[in-house]
Protein backbone atom coordinates (compact mmCIF):
# COMPACT_ATOMS: atom_id res chain seq x y z
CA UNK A 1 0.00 0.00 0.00
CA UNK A 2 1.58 3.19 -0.91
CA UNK A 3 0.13 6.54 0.15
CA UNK A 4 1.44 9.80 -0.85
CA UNK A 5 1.03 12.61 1.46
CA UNK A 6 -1.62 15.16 2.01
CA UNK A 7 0.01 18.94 1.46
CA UNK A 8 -2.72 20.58 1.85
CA UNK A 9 -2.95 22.83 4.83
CA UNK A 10 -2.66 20.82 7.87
CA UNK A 11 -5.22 19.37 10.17
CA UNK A 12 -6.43 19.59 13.69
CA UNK A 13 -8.64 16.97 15.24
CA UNK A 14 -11.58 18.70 15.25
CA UNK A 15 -11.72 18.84 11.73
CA UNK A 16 -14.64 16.45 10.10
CA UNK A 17 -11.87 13.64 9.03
CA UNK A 18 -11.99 12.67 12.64
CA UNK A 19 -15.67 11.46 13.61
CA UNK A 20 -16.42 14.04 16.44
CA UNK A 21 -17.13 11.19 19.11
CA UNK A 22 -12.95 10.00 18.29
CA UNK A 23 -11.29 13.79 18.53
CA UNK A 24 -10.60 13.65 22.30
CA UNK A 25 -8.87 10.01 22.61
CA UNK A 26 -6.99 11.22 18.93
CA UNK A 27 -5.90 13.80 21.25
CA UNK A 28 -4.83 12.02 23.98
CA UNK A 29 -3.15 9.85 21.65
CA UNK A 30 -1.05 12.79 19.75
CA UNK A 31 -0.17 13.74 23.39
CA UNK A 32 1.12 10.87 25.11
CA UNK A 33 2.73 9.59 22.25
CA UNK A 34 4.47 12.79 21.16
CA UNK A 35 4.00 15.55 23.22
CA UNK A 36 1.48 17.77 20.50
CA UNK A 37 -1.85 18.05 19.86
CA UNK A 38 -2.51 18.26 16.42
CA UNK A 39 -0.90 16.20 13.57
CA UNK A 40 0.99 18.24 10.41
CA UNK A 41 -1.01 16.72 8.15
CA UNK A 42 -3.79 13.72 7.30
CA UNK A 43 -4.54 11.47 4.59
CA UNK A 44 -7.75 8.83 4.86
CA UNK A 45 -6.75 5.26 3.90
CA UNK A 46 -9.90 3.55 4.44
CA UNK A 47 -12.23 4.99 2.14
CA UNK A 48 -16.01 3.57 2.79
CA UNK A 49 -15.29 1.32 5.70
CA UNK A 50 -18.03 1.42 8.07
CA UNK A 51 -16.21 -0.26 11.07
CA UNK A 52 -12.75 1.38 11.57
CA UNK A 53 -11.04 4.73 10.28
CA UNK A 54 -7.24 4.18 8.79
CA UNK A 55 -5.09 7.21 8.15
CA UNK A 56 -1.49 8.32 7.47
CA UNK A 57 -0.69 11.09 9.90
CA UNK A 58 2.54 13.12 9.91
CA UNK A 59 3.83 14.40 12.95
CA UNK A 60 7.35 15.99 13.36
CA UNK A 61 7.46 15.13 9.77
CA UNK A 62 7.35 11.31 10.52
CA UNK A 63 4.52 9.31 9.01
CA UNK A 64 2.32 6.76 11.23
CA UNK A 65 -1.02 4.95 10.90
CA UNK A 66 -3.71 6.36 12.73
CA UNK A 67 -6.50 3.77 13.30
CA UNK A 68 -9.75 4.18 15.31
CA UNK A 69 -12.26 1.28 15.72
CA UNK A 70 -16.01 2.06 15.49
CA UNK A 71 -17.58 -1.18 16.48
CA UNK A 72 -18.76 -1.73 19.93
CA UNK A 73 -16.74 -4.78 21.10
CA UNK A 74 -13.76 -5.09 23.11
CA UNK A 75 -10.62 -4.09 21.57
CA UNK A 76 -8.25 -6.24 24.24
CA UNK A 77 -7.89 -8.73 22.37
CA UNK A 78 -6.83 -6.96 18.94
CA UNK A 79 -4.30 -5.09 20.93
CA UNK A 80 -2.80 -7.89 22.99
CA UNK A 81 -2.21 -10.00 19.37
CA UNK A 82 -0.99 -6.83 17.42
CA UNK A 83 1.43 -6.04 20.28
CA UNK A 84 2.69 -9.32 20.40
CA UNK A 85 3.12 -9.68 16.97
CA UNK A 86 5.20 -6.22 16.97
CA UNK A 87 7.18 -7.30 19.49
CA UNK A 88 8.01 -10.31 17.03
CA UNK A 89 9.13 -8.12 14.07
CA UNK A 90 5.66 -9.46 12.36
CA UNK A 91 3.81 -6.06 12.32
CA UNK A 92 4.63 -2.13 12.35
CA UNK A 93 5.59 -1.06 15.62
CA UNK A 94 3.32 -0.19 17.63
CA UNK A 95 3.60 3.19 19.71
CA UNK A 96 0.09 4.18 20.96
CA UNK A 97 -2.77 1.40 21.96
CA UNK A 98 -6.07 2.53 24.02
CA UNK A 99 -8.74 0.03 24.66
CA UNK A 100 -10.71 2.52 26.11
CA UNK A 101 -10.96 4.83 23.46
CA UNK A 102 -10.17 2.01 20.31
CA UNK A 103 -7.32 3.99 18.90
CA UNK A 104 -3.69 3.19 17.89
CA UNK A 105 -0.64 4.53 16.71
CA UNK A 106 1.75 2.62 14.81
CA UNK A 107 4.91 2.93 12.86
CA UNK A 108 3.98 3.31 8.89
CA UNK A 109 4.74 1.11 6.22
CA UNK A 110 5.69 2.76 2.98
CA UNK A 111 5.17 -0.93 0.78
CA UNK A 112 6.64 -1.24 -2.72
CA UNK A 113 4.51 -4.13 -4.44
CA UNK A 114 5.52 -7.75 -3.92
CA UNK A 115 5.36 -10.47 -6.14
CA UNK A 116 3.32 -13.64 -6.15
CA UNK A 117 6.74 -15.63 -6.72
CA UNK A 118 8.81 -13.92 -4.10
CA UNK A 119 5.39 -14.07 -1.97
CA UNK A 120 5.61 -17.70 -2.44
CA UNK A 121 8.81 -17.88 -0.81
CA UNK A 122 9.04 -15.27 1.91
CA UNK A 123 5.32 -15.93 3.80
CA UNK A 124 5.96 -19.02 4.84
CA UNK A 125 8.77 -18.15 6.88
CA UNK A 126 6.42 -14.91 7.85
CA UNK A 127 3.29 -17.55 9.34
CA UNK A 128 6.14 -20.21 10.83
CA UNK A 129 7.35 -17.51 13.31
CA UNK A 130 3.28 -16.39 13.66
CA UNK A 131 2.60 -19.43 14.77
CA UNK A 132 5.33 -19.75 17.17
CA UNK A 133 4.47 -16.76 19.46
CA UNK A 134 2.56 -17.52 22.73
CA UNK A 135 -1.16 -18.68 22.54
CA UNK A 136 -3.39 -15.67 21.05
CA UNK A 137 -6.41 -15.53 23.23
CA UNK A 138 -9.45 -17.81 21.74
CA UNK A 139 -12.85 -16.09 20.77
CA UNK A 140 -16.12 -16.28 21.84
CA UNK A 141 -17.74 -19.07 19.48
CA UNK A 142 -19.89 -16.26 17.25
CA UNK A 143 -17.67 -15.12 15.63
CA UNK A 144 -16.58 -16.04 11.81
CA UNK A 145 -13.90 -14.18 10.93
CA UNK A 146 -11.98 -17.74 9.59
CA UNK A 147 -13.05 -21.01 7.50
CA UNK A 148 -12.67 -22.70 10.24
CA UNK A 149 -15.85 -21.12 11.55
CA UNK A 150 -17.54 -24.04 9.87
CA UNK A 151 -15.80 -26.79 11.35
CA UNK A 152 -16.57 -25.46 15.08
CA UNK A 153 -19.82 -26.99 15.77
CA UNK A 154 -22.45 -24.43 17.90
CA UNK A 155 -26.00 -22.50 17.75
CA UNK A 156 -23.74 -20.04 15.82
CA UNK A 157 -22.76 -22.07 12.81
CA UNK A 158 -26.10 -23.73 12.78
CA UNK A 159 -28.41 -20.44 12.47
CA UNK A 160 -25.15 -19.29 9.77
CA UNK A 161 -26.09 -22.40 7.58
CA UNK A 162 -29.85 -22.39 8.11
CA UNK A 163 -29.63 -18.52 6.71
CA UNK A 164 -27.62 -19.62 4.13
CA UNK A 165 -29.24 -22.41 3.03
CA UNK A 166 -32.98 -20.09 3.23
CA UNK A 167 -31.39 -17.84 0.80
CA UNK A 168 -31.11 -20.34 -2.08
CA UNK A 169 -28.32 -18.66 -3.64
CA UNK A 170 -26.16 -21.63 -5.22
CA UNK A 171 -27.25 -23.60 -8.19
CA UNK A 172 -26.38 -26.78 -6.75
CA UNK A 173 -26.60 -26.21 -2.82
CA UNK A 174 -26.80 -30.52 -2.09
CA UNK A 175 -23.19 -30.86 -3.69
CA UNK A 176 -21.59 -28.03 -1.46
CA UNK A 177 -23.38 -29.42 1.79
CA UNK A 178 -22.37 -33.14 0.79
CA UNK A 179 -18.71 -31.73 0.50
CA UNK A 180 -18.77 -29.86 3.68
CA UNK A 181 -20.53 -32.84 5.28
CA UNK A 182 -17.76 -35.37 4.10
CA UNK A 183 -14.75 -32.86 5.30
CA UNK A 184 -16.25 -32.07 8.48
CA UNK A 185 -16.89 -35.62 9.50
CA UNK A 186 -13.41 -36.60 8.95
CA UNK A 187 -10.99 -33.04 10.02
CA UNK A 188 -9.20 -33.62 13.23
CA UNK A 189 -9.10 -31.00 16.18
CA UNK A 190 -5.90 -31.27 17.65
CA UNK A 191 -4.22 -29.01 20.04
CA UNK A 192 -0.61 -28.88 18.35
CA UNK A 193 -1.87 -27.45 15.83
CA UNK A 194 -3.98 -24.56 17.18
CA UNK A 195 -1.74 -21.78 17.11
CA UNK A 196 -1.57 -17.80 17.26
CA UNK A 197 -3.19 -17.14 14.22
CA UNK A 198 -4.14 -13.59 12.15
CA UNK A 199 -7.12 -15.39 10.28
CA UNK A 200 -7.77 -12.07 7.79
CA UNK A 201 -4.48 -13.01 5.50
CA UNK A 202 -7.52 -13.74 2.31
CA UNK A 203 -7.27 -9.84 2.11
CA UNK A 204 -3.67 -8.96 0.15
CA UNK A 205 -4.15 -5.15 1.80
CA UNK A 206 -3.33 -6.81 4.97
CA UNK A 207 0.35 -8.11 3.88
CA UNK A 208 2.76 -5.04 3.24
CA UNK A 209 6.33 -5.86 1.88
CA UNK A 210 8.73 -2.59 2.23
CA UNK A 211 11.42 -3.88 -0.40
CA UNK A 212 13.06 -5.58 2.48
CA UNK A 213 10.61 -7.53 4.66
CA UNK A 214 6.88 -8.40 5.05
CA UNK A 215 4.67 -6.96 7.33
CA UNK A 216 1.06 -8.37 8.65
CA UNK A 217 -1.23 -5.34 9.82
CA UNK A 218 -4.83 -5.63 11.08
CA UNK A 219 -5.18 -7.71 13.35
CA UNK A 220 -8.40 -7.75 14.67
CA UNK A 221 -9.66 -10.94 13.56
CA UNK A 222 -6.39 -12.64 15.46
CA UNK A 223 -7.00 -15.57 17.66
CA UNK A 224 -5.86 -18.55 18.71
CA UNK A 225 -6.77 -21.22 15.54
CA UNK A 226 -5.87 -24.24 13.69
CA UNK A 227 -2.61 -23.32 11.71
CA UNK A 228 -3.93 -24.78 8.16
CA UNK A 229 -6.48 -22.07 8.05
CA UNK A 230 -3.72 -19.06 7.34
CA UNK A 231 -1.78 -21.70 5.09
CA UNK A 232 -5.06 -22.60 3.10
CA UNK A 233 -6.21 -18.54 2.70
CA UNK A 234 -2.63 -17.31 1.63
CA UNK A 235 -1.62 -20.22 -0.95
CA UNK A 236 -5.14 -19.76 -2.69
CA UNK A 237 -3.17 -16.47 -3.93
CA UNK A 238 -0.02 -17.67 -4.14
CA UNK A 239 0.43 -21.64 -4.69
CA UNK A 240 -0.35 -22.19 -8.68
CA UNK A 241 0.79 -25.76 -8.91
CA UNK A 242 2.36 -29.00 -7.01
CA UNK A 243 5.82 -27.49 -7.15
CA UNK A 244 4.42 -24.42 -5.67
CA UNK A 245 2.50 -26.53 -2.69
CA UNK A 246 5.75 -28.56 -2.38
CA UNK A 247 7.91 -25.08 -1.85
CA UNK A 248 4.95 -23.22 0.25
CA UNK A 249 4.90 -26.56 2.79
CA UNK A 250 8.43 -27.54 2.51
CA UNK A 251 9.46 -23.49 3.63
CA UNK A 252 7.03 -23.86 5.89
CA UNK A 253 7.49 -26.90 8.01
CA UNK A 254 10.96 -27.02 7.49
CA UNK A 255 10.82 -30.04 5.44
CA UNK A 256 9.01 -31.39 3.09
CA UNK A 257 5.44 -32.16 3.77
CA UNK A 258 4.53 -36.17 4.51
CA UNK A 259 1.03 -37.34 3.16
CA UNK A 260 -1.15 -36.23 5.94
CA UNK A 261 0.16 -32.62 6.12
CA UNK A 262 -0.79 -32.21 2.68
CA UNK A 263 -3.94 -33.93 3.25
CA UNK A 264 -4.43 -31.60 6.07
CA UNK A 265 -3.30 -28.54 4.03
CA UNK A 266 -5.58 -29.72 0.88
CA UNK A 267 -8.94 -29.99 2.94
CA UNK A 268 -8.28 -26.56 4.85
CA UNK A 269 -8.46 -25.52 1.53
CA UNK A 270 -11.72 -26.44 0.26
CA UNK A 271 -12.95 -25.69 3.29
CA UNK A 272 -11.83 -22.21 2.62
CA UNK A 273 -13.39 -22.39 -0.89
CA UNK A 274 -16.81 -23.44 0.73
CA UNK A 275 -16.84 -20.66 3.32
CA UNK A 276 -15.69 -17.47 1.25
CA UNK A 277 -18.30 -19.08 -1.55
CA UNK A 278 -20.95 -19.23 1.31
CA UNK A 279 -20.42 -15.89 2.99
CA UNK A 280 -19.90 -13.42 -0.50
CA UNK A 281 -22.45 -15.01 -1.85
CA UNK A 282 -24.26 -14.24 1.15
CA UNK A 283 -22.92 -10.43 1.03
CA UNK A 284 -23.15 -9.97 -2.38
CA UNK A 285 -26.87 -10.53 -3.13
CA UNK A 286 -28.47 -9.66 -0.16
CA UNK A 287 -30.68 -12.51 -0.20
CA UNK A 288 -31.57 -12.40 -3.74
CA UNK A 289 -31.58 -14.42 -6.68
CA UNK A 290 -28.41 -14.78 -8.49
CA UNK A 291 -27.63 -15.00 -12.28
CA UNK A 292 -25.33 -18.00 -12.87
CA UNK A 293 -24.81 -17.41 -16.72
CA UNK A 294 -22.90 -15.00 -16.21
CA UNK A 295 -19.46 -15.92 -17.20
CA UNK A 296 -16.45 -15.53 -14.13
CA UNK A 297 -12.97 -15.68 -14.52
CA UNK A 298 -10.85 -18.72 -14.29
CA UNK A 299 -9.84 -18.71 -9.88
CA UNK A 300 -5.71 -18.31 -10.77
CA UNK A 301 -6.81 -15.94 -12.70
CA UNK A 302 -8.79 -13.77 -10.25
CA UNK A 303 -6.09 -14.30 -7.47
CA UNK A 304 -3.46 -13.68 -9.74
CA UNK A 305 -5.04 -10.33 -9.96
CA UNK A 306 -6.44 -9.87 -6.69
CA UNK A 307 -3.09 -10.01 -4.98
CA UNK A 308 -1.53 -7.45 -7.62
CA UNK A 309 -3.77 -5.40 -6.60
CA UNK A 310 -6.61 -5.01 -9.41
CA UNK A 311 -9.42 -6.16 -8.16
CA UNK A 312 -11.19 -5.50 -4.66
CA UNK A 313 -14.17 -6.69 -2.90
CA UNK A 314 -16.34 -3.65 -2.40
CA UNK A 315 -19.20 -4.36 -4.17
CA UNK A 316 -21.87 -6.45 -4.58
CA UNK A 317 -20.87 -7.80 -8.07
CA UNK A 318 -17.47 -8.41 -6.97
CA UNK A 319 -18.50 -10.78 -3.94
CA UNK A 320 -20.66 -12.51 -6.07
CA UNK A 321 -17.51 -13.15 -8.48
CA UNK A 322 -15.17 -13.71 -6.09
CA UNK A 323 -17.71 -16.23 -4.06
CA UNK A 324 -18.56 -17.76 -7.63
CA UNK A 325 -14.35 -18.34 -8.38
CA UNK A 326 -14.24 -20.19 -5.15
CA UNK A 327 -17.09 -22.57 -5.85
CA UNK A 328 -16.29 -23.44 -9.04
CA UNK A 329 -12.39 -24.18 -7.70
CA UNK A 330 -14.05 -26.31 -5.37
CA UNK A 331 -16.34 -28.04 -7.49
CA UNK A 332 -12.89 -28.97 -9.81
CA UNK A 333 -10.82 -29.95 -6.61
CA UNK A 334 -13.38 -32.30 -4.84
CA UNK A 335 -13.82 -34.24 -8.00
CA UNK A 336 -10.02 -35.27 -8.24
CA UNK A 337 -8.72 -38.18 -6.94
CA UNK A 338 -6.47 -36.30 -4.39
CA UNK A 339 -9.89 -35.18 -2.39
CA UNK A 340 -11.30 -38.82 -1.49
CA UNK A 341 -7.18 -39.34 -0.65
CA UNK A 342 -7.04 -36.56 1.49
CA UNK A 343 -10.32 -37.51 3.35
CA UNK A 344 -8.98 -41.11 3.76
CA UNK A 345 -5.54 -40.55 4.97
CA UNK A 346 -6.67 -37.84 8.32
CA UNK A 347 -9.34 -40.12 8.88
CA UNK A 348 -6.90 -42.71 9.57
C-alpha cells in the first residue's frame, strides 16, 4: 500500500476527518505519544469502511497509521495480538494502543509491491514464526472471521447455515453441503496445531512488503486457531501448482510435507473455498436471486489479480464473483482423486 502525502494545509482533530465522538482520545493519543496536539497533516486510507477509520498522519514530519475502531466490542484482544506480533518483528511497531478509546498509533509502512513468486517464498517463513508466538487468546464461538468457523460446531454455525441455506443462492446447494458434510466428518481437532493465528491473510491489503521484509497489519480478527487455516487462505493467492505446494509446505514446516500434512493442508483448503463461496455469496446478493450465466474468470486468474492489486471486494458484483471463483475451484478440486485421498488418509 503506498500513500502519498496530504500537502494541503494541515489538520487539527476537530476537523470532520476525525468522527467528532474520536477527537478527544486522537488527542490524547497525539499527546502521550508525542507531546502535540494536532498532527501536520492527514490522509484517509480507508475509504467507505463502516467499522474502523485508517489514516497516514505526519507528525514531526514522521509518518504513522492512525487507526480508530467504530464497532462496539472489546478491543483487548486486537491489541494484545498486534502487540505481540510487533514485538516479534511481524507487524509495524506499535507506539500508541487505548482500549478505552479504540485507537492506535503505529509505525507506517511505505510498501513497494511484492510479487506472487517472491510471496511464495518469503510468507511461509512470515506464518512459521506467527505461529510460534505464545497462545493468542481464543474467541467467543460467534464469531466467523476464519473457514474454520464451519468446522466449530455451535447455535452459531447452525443459524449461519440455516440462513444460508434459506437464501437459495447456489445452483447446486446438495453438492456443497455433501462436500462440507464429508470434510467435516473426517478433520481432526488437535491441540498442536492450534496456534496464534491472524485469520484475515484472504485480504492482500493486509500483507505489506517494504522492499526488504513483510509486514502483517490488522489484526483484529487474530485468535488462537488451527494453523492450516492461514496456510489454506494465503496459498489460494499464491500456490499455482504442485511445485508451488511442495515449496509453500516444505518453507514452511521445514521439510518437506509427509502425506497427511498435505492432506491436512488440501482440505483446509476447500474448506476455505466453501466458506468465502458461502459468505460473498451471502454479502453480495443480499438474499436475492443470483444470475449464474454469467461468465467468471478462471480462480488463478482472479487471485493472480487480486493479490496485484486489481481487483477489490467492495461491491456487490465483486462478492458474487469472487464467491462464484471459489465454488467453481471447489467443485474442480473435490472431483479429483487427491480429495477422497485426502479424506482417507486424516481419517486414519
Amino acid at each position: 500500500m503506498s500513500i502519498q502525502p496530504d500537502l494541503s494545509t494541515p489538520l487539527n482533530v476537530d476537523d470532520p476527518i476525525i468522527p467528532q465522538e474520536k477527537a478527544p482520545g486522537v488527542t490524547r493519543a497525539l499527546r502521550e505519544t508525542f507531546d502535540v496536539s494536532h498532527y501536520d497533516h492527514i490522509t484517509r486510507i480507508t475509504i467507505g469502511n463502516a467499522t474502523s477509520r485508517v489514516f497516514r498522519i505526519v507528525v514531526n514530519g514522521t509518518p504513522f497509521l492512525l487507526k480508530m475502531i467504530l464497532r462496539k466490542d472489546d478491543a483487548t484482544r486486537h491489541y494484545a495480538c498486534m502487540k505481540a506480533a510487533a514485538e516479534a518483528g511481524l507487524a509495524p511497531q506499535v507506539r500508541y494502543a487505548s482500549v478505552e478509546d479504540k485507537i492506535s498509533i503505529t509505525e507506517f509502512v511505505q510498501s513497494v509491491p511484492l510479487s506472487a513468486t517472491e510471496a511464495l517464498v518469503r510468507l511461509p517463513a512470515v506464518l512459521r514464526a506467527l505461529h510460534t508466538l505464545p497462545p493468542f487468546p481464543q474467541i467467543p464461538p460467534h464469531i466467523n472471521t476464519s473457514c474454520m468457523f464451519l468446522l466449530n460446531k455451535g447455535p452459531a454455525l447452525e443459524e449461519f447455515l440455516r440462513r444460508f441455506q434459506a437464501a437459495n443462492v447456489l445452483p447446486e446447494p446438495d453438492e456443497l453441503f455433501a462436500r462440507y458434510t464429508q470434510i467435516a466428518a473426517v478433520y481432526p481437532h488437535h491441540a498442536p496445531d492450534m496456534v496464534s493465528s491472524h485469520n484475515d491473510l484472504f485480504k492482500p491489503d493486509n500483507i505489506l512488503f517494504d522492499g526488504n521484509r513483510v509486514w502483517l497489519v490488522d489484526w483484529e480478527a487474530a485468535f488462537l486457531n488451527d494453523r492450516y487455516a492461514d496456510l489454506a487462505v494465503i496459498a489460494n493467492m499464491v500456490v499455482t501448482n504442485e511445485a508451488d505446494e511442495d515449496l509453500f509446505l516444505t518453507r514452511y514446516f521445514g521439510h518437506r510435507p509427509d502425506e497427511y500434512q498435505r492432506a491436512r493442508f488440501f482440505l483446509m483448503q476447500q474448506i476455505s473455498h466453501i466458506f468465502y463461496a458461502m459468505v460473498f455469496l451471502f454479502l453480495g446478493s443480499a438474499a436475492q436471486p443470483v444470475d449464474w450465466t454469467e461468465t467468471v474468470p478462471r480462480f488463478r486468474d482472479f487471485q493472480q489479480r487480486f493479490w496485484a492489486g486489481e481487483l477489490n471486494l467492495k461491491d456487490d458484483r465483486m462478492k458474487i464473483v469472487y464467491a462464484k471463483v471459489h465454488w467453481e475451484q471447489l467443485l474442480y478440486n473435490v472431483r479429483q482423486p487427491r480429495f477422497n485421498e485426502a479424506l482417507r488418509i486424516v481419517s486414519m
